[in-house]
C-alpha atoms as a PDB file:
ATOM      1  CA  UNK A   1     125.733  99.044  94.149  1.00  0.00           C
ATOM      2  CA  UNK A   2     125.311 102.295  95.386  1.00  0.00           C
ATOM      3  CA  UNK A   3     128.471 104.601  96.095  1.00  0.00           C
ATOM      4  CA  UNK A   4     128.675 106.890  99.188  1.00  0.00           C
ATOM      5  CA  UNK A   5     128.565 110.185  96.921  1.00  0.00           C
ATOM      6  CA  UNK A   6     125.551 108.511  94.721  1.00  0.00           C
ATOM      7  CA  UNK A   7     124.259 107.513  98.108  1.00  0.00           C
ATOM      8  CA  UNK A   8     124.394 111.327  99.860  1.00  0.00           C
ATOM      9  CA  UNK A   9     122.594 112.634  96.756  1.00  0.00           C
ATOM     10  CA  UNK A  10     119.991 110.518  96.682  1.00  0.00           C
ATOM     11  CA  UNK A  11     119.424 110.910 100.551  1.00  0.00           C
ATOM     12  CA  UNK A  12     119.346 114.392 100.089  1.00  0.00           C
ATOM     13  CA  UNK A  13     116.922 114.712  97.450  1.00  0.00           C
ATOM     14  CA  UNK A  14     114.547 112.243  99.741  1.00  0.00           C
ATOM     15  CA  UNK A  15     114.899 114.461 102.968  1.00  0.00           C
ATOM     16  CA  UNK A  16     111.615 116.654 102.848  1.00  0.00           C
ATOM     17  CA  UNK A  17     109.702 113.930 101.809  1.00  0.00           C
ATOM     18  CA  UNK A  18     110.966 111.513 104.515  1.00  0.00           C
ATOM     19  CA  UNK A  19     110.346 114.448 106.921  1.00  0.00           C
ATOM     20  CA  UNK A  20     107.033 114.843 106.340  1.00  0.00           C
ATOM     21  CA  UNK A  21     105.900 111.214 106.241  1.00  0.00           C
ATOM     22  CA  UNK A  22     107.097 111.044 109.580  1.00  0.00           C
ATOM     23  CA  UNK A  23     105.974 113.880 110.771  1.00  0.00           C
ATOM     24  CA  UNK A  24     102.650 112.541 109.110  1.00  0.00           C
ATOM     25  CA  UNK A  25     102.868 109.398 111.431  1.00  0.00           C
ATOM     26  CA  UNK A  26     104.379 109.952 114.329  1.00  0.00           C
ATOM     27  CA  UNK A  27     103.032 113.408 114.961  1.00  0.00           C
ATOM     28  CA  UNK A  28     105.815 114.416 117.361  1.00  0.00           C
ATOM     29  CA  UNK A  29     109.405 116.464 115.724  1.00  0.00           C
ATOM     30  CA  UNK A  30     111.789 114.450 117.669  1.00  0.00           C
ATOM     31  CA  UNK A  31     110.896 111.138 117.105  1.00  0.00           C
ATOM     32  CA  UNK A  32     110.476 112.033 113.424  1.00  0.00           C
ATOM     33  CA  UNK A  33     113.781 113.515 113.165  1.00  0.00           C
ATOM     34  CA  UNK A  34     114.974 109.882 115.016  1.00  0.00           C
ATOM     35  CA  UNK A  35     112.977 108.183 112.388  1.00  0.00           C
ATOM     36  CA  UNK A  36     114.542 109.609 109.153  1.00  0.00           C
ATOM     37  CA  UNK A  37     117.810 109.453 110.760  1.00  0.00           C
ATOM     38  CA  UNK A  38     117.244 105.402 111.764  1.00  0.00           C
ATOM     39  CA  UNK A  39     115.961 104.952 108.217  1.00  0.00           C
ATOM     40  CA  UNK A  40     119.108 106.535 106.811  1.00  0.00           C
ATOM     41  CA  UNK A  41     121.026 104.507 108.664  1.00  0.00           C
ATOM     42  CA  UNK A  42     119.226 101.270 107.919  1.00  0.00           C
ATOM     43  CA  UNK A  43     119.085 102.103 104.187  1.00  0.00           C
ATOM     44  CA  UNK A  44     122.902 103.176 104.038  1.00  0.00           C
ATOM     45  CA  UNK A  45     123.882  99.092 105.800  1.00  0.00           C
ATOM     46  CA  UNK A  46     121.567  97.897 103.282  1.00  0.00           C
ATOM     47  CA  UNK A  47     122.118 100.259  99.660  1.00  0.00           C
ATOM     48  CA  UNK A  48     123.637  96.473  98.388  1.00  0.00           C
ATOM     49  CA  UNK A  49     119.649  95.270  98.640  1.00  0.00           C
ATOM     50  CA  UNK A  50     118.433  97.930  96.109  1.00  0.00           C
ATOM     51  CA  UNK A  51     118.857  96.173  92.717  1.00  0.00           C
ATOM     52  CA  UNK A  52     117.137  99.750  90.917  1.00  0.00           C
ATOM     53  CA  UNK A  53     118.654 102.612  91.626  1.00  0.00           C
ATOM     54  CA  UNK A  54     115.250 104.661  90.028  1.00  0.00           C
ATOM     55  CA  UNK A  55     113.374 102.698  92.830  1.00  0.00           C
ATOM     56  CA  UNK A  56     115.704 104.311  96.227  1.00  0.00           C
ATOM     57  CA  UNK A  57     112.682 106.594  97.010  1.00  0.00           C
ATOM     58  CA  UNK A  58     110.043 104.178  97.145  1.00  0.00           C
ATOM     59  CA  UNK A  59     112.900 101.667  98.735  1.00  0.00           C
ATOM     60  CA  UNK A  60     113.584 104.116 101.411  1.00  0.00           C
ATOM     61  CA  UNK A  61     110.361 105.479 102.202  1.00  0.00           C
ATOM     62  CA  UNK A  62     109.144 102.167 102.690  1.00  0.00           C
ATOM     63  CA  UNK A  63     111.933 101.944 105.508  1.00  0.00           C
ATOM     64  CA  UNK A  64     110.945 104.898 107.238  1.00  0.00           C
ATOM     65  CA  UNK A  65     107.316 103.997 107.224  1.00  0.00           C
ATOM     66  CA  UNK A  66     108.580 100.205 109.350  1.00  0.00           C
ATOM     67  CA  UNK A  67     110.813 102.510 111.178  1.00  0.00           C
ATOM     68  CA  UNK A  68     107.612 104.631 111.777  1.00  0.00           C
ATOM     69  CA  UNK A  69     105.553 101.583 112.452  1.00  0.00           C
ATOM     70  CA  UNK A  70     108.329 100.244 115.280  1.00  0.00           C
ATOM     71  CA  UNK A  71     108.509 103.777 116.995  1.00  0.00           C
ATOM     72  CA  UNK A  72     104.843 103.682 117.193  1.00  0.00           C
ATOM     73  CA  UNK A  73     104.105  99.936 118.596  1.00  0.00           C
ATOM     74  CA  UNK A  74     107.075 100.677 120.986  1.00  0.00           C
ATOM     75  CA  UNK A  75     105.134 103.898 122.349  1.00  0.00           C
ATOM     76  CA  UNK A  76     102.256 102.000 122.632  1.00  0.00           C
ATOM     77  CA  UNK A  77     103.895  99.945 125.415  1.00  0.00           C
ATOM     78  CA  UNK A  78     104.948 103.632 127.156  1.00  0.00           C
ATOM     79  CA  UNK A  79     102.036 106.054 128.787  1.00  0.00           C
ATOM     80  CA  UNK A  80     100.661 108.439 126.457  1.00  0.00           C
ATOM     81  CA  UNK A  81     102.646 111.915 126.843  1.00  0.00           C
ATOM     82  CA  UNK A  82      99.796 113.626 124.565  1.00  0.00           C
ATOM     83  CA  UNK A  83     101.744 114.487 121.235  1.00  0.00           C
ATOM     84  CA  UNK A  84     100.802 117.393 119.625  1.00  0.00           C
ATOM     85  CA  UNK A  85      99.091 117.108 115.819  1.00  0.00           C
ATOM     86  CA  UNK A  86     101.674 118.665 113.619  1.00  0.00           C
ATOM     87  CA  UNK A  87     100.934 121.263 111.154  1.00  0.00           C
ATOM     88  CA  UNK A  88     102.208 119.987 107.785  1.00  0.00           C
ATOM     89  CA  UNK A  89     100.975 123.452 106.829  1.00  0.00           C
ATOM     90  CA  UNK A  90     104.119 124.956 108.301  1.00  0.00           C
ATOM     91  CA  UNK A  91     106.639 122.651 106.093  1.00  0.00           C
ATOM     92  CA  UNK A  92     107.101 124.827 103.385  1.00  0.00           C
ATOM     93  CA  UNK A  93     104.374 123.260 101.379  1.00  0.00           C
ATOM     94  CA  UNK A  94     102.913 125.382  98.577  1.00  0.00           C
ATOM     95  CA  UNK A  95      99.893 122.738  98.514  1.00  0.00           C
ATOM     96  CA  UNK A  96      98.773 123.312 101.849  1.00  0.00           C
ATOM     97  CA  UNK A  97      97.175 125.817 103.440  1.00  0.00           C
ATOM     98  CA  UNK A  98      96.767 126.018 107.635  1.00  0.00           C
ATOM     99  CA  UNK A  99      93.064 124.349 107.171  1.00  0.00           C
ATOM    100  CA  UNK A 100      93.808 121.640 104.838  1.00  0.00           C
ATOM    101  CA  UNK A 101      96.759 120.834 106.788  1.00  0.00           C
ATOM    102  CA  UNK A 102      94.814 120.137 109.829  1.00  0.00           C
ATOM    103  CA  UNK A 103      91.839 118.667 107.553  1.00  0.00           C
ATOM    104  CA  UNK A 104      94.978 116.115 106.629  1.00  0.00           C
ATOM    105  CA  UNK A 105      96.101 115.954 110.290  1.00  0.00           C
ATOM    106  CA  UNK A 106      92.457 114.494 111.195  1.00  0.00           C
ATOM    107  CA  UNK A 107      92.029 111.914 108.727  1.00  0.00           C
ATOM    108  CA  UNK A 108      93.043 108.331 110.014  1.00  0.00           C
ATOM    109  CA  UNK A 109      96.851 107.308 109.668  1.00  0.00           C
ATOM    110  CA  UNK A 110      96.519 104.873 106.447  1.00  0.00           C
ATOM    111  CA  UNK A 111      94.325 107.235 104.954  1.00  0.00           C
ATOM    112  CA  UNK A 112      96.667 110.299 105.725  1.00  0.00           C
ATOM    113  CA  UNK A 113      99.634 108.265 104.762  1.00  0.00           C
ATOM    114  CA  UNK A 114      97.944 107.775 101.107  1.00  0.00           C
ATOM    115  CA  UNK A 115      97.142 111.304 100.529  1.00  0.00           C
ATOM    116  CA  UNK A 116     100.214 112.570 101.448  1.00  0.00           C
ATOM    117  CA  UNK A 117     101.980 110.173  99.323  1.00  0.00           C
ATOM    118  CA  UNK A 118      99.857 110.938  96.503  1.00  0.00           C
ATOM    119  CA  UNK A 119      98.930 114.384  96.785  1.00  0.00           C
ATOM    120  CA  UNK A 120     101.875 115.947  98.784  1.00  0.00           C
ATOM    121  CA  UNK A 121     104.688 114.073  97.466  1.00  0.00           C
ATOM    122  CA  UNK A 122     103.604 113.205  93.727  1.00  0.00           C
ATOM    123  CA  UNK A 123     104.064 108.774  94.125  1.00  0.00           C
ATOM    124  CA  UNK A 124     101.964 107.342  91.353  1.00  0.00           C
ATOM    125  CA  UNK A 125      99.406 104.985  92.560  1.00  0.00           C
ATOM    126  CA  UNK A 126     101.480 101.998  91.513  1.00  0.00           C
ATOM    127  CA  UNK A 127     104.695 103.192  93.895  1.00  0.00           C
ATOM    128  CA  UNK A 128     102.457 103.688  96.982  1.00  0.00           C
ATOM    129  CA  UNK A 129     101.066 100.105  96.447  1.00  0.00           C
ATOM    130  CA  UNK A 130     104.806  98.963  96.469  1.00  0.00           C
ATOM    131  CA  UNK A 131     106.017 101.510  99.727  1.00  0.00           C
ATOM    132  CA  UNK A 132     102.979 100.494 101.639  1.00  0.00           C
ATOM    133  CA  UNK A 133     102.975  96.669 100.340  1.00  0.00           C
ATOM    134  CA  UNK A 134      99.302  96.508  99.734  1.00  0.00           C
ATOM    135  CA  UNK A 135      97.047  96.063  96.877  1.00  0.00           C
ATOM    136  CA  UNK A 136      96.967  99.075  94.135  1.00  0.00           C
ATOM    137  CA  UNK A 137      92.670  98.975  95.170  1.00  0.00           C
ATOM    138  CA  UNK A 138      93.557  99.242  98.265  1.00  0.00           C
ATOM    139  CA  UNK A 139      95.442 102.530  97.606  1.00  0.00           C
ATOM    140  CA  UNK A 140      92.746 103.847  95.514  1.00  0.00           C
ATOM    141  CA  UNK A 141      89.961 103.221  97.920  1.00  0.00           C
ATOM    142  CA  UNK A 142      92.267 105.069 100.333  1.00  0.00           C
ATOM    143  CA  UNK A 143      92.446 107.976  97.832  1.00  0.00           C
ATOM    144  CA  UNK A 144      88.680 108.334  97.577  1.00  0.00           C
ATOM    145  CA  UNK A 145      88.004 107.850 100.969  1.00  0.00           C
ATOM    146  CA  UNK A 146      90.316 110.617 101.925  1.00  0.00           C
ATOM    147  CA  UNK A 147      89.014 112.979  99.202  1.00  0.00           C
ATOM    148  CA  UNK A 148      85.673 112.529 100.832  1.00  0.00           C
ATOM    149  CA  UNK A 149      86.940 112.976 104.194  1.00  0.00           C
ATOM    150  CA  UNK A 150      88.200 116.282 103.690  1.00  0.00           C
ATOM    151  CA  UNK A 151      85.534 117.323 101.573  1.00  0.00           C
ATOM    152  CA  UNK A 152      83.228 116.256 104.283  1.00  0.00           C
ATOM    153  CA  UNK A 153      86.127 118.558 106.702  1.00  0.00           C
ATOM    154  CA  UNK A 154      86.198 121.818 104.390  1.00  0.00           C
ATOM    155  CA  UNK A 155      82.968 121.994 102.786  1.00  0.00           C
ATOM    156  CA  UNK A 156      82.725 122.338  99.189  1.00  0.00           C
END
């Protein structure tokens, strides 16, 4: 079990990462800032469910990314408002610069989501196959398809 203190620290350490991930999905600052704060939530009524403590990033990354994936089928039903791309380049990133952020920004969501996972926010292979509950080829095919992508985007 996972106490309130243990809890707050291991939020904490998560926060950038959940930030951009939503960011990366929902492409709009307040209903990523509602996401991250809905997946807290949901992950604090539910710390009993994480048997591993060394798994509560994957565990509650993979929450934001259903939170993600409800905010985004419920907009669906709304009228588009025309959300801006963000610029992950902006987020205090020293991996990005302003062109491969919106290189990132243009790939398609599962592919995005896999790169930044990967590339962004150092998961292993194996950990985005369990946060995004498909198969580890899956991910990699992702990977590869993305790494074209943006070289196809930049150039060599």
């Amino acid at each position: 079990m996972i106490d309130n203190n243990s809890f707050e620290m291991l939020v904490s350490a998560q926060t950038n990462t959940l930030y951009r991930v939503s960011m990366s999905m929902l492409k709009n600052e307040h209903d990523a800032q509602d996401a991250v704060h809905e997946a807290i939530l949901s992950a604090y009524r539910n710390r009993n469910q994480l048997k591993h403590k060394e798994y509560f990033g994957t565990w509650l990354t993979r929450i934001l990314i259903n939170q993600c994936n409800k905010t985004l089928k419920e907009r669906k039903k709304y009228a588009d408002i025309g959300d801006q791309l963000p610029d992950i380049s902006s987020r205090d990133n020293p991996y990005t610069s302003l062109e491969v952020g919106e290189a990132i920004n243009s790939l398609p969501q599962k592919i995005r989501l896999a790169i930044i996972l990967y590339y962004i926010e150092d998961y292993s292979v194996r950990e985005i196959k369990s946060i995004l509950h498909i198969p580890e080829g899956t991910v990699k095919s992702r990977l590869s398809k993305g790494r074209k992508l943006l070289k196809d985007y930049l150039g060599d």
